[in-house]
Protein backbone atom coordinates (compact mmCIF):
# COMPACT_ATOMS: atom_id res chain seq x y z
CA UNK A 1 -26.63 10.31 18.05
CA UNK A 2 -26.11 10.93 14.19
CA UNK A 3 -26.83 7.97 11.70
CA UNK A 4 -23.26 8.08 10.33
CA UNK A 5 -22.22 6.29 14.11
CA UNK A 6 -25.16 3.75 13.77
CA UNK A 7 -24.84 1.97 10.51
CA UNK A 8 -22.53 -0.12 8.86
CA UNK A 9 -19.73 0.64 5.92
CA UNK A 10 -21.65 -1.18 3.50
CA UNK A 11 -24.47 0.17 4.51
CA UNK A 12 -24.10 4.15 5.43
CA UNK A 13 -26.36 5.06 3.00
CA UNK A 14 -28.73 2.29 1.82
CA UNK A 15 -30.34 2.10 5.77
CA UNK A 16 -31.07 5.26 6.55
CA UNK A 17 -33.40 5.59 3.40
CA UNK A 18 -34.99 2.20 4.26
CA UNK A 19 -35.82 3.80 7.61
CA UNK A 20 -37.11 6.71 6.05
CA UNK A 21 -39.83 5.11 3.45
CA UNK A 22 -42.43 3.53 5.83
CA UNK A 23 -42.22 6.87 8.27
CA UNK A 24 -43.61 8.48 4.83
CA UNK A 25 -46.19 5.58 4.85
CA UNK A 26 -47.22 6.16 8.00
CA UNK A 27 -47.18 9.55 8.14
CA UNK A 28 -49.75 9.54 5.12
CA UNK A 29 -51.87 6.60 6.17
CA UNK A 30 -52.26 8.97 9.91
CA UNK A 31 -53.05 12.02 7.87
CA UNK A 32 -56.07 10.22 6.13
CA UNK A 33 -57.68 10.23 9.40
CA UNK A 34 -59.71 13.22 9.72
CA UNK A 35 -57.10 15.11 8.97
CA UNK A 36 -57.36 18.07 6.04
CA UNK A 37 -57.28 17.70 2.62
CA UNK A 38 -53.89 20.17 3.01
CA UNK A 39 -52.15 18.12 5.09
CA UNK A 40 -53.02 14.76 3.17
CA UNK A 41 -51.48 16.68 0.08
CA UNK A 42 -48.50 18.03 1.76
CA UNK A 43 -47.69 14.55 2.60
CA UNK A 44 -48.43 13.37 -0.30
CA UNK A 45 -45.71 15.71 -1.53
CA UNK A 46 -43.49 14.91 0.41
CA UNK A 47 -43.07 11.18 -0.12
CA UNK A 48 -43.13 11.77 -4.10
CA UNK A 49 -40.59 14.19 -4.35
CA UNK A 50 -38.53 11.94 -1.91
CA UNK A 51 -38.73 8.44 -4.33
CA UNK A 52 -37.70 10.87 -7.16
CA UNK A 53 -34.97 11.94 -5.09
CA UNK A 54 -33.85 8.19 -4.42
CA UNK A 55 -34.62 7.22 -7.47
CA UNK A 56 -32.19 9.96 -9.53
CA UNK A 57 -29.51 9.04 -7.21
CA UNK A 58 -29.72 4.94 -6.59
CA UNK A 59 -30.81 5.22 -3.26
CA UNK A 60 -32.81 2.28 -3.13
CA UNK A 61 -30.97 0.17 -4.73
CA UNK A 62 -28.86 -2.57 -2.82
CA UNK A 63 -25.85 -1.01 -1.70
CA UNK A 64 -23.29 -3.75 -3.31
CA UNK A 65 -24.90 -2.29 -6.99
CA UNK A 66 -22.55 -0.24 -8.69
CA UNK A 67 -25.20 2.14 -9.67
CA UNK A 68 -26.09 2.49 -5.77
CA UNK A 69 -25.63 5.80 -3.93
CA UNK A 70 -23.61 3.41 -1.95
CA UNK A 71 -21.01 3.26 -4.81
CA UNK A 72 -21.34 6.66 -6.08
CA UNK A 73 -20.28 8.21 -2.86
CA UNK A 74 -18.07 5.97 -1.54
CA UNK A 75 -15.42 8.26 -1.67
CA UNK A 76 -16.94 11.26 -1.23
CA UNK A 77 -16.95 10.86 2.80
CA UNK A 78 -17.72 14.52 3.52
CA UNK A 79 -20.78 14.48 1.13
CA UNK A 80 -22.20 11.42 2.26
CA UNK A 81 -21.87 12.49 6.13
CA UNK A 82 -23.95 15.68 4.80
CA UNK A 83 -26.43 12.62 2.90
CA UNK A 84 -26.60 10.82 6.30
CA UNK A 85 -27.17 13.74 8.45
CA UNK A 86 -30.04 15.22 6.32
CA UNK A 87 -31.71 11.45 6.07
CA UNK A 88 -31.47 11.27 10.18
CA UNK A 89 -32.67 14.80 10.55
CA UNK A 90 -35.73 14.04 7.96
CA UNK A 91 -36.75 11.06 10.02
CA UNK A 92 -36.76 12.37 13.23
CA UNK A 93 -39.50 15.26 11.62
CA UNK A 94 -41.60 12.36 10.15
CA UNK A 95 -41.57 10.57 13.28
CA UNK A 96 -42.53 13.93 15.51
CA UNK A 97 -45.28 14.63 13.10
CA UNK A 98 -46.74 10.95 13.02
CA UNK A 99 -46.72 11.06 16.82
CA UNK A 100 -49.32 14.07 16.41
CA UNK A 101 -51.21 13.07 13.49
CA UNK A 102 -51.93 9.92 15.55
CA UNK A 103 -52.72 11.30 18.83
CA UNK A 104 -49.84 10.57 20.63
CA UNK A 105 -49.73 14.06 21.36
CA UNK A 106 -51.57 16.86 20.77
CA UNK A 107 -50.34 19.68 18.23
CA UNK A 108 -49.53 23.35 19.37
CA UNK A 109 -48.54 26.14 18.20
CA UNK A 110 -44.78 27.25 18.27
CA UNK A 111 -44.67 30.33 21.14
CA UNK A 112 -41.10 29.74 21.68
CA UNK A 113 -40.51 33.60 21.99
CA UNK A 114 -44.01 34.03 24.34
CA UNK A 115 -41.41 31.80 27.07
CA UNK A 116 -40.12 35.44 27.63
CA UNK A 117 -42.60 36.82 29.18
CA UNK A 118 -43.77 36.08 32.94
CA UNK A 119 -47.46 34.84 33.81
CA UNK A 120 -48.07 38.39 35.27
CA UNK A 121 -46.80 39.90 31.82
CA UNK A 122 -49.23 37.51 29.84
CA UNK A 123 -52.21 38.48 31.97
CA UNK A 124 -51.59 42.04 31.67
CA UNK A 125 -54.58 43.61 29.54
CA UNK A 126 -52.10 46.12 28.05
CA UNK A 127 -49.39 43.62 26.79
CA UNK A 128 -51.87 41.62 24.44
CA UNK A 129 -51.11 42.77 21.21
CA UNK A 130 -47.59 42.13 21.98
CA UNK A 131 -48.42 38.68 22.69
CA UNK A 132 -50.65 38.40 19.43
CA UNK A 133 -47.35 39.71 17.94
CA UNK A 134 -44.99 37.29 19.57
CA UNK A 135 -47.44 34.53 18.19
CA UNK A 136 -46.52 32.20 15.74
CA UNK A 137 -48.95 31.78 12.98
CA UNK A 138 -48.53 28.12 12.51
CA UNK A 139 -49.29 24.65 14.27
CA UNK A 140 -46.11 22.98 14.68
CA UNK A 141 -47.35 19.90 12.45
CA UNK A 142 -47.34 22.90 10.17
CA UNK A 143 -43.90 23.44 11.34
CA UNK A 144 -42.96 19.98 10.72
CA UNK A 145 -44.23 19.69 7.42
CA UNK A 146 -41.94 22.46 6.87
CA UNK A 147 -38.47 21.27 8.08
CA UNK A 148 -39.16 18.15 6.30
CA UNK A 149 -39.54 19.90 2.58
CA UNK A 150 -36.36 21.92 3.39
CA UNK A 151 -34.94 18.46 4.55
CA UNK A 152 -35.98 16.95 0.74
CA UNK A 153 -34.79 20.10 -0.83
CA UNK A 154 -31.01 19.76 1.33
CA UNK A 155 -31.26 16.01 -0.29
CA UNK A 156 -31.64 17.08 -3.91
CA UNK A 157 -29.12 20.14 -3.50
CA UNK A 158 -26.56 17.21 -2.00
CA UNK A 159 -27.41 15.00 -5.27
CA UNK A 160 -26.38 17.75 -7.59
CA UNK A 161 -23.59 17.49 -5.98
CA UNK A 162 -23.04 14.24 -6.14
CA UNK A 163 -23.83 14.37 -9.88
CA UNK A 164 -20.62 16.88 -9.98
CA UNK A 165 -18.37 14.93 -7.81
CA UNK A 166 -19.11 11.09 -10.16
CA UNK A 167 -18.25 13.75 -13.33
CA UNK A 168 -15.48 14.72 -12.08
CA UNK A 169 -14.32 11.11 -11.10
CA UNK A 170 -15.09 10.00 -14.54
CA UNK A 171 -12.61 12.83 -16.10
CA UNK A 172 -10.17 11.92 -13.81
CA UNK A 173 -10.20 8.33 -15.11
CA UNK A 174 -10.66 9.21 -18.92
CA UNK A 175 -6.84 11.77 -18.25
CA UNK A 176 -5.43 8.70 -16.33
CA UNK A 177 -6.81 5.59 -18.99
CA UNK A 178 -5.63 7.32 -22.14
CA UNK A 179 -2.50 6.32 -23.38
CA UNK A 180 0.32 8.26 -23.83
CA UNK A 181 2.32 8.49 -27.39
CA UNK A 182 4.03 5.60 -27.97
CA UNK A 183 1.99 3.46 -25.33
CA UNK A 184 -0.74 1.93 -27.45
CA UNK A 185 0.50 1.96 -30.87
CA UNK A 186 -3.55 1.26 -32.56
CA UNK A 187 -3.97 4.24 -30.35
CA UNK A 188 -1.11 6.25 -32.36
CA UNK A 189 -2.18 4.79 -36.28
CA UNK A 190 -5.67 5.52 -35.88
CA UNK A 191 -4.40 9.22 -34.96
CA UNK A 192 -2.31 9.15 -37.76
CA UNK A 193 -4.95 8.35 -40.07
CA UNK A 194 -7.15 11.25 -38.73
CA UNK A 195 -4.76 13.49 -39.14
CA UNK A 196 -4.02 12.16 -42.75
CA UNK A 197 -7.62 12.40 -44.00
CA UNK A 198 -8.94 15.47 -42.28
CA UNK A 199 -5.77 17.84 -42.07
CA UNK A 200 -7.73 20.63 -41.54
CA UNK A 201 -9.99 19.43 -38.85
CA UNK A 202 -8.94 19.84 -35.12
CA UNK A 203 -10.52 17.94 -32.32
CA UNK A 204 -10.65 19.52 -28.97
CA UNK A 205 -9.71 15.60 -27.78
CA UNK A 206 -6.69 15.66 -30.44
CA UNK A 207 -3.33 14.76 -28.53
CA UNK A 208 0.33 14.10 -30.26
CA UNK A 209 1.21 10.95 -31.51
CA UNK A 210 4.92 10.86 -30.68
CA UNK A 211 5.38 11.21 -34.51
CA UNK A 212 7.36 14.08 -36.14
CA UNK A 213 5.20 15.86 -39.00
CA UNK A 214 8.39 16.58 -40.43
């Protein structure tokens, strides 16, 4: 079921990335088991470039804050479906990986295209460097590790985004809070008095003031 059906309107945003932070916890505190000095980094990575990601965008911050990803998206439904989506995605990878990294279950390799072939065409001497070929070269905590940077990388493409959409939200206020000629007349003398002292200088904000020049 996707996360966008499971959480509330205040929070669609805010719980998802709460669920998300201790899976990185526990993901690296399973790694520093035995595991390689690889893996410990790439999760490692992982949960830093995901606070900077929630950090640039308010995600952690309490979703009635104006300066929340909560706020900043709150009409942007389509975005923040793609936001929710990605977040449910990333911790369903965390959690796979965790399960191996703690012995839950063992890791493998990915062979999803060695399924093809029978048990008589897998013993066959003759069809053995087509199953070396057919081979994937990773582990599929490799394969995890993986899906969950391309996960991080969907979440800072979607902030960009979001960066654009808040812009244009604050133009379309600034075009529908200035006043119009004749509307604010402290508005209209200041402009006046720009116009008065610097003739010759014109402002790519400069709008009429409802007074002839003439």
């Amino acid at each position: 079921m996707s996360v966008s059906s499971q959480i509330t309107d205040k929070e669609d945003l805010y719980l998802p990335v709460k669920q998300c932070m201790p899976k990185f916890q526990l993901l690296e505190d399973a790694v520093s088991d035995g595991q390689t000095r690889m893996h410990l980094d790439a999760a490692r990575n992982a949960y830093g470039r995901f606070k900077i990601w929630g950090l640039n965008l308010g995600a952690f911050r309490d979703p009635s804050s104006k300066s929340s990803i909560n706020w900043r998206l709150r009409k942007a439904t389509t975005l923040r479906a793609f936001i929710q989506d990605t977040l449910q995605e990333l911790e369903d990878t965390l959690t796979q990986a965790i399960s191996i990294f703690s012995g839950e279950r063992p890791d493998r390799r990915v062979d999803e295209l060695l399924l093809l072939l029978g048990d008589t065409e897998k013993a066959d001497p003759e069809n053995q460097e087509l199953i070396a070929f057919l081979s994937s070269p990773t582990t599929e905590v490799e394969e995890l590790f993986i899906a969950a940077q391309l996960c991080i990388d969907r979440l800072f493409k979607l902030s960009t985004l979001a960066r654009l959409k808040a812009r244009q939200r604050a133009n379309n206020l600034t075009l529908i809070n200035t006043p119009s000629p004749g509307d604010d007349p402290s508005f209209d003398s200041h402009m006046i008095y720009l116009r008065d002292k610097f003739p010759n200088i014109v402002s790519h904000g400069k709008r009429p003031t409802g007074h002839s020049s003439g």
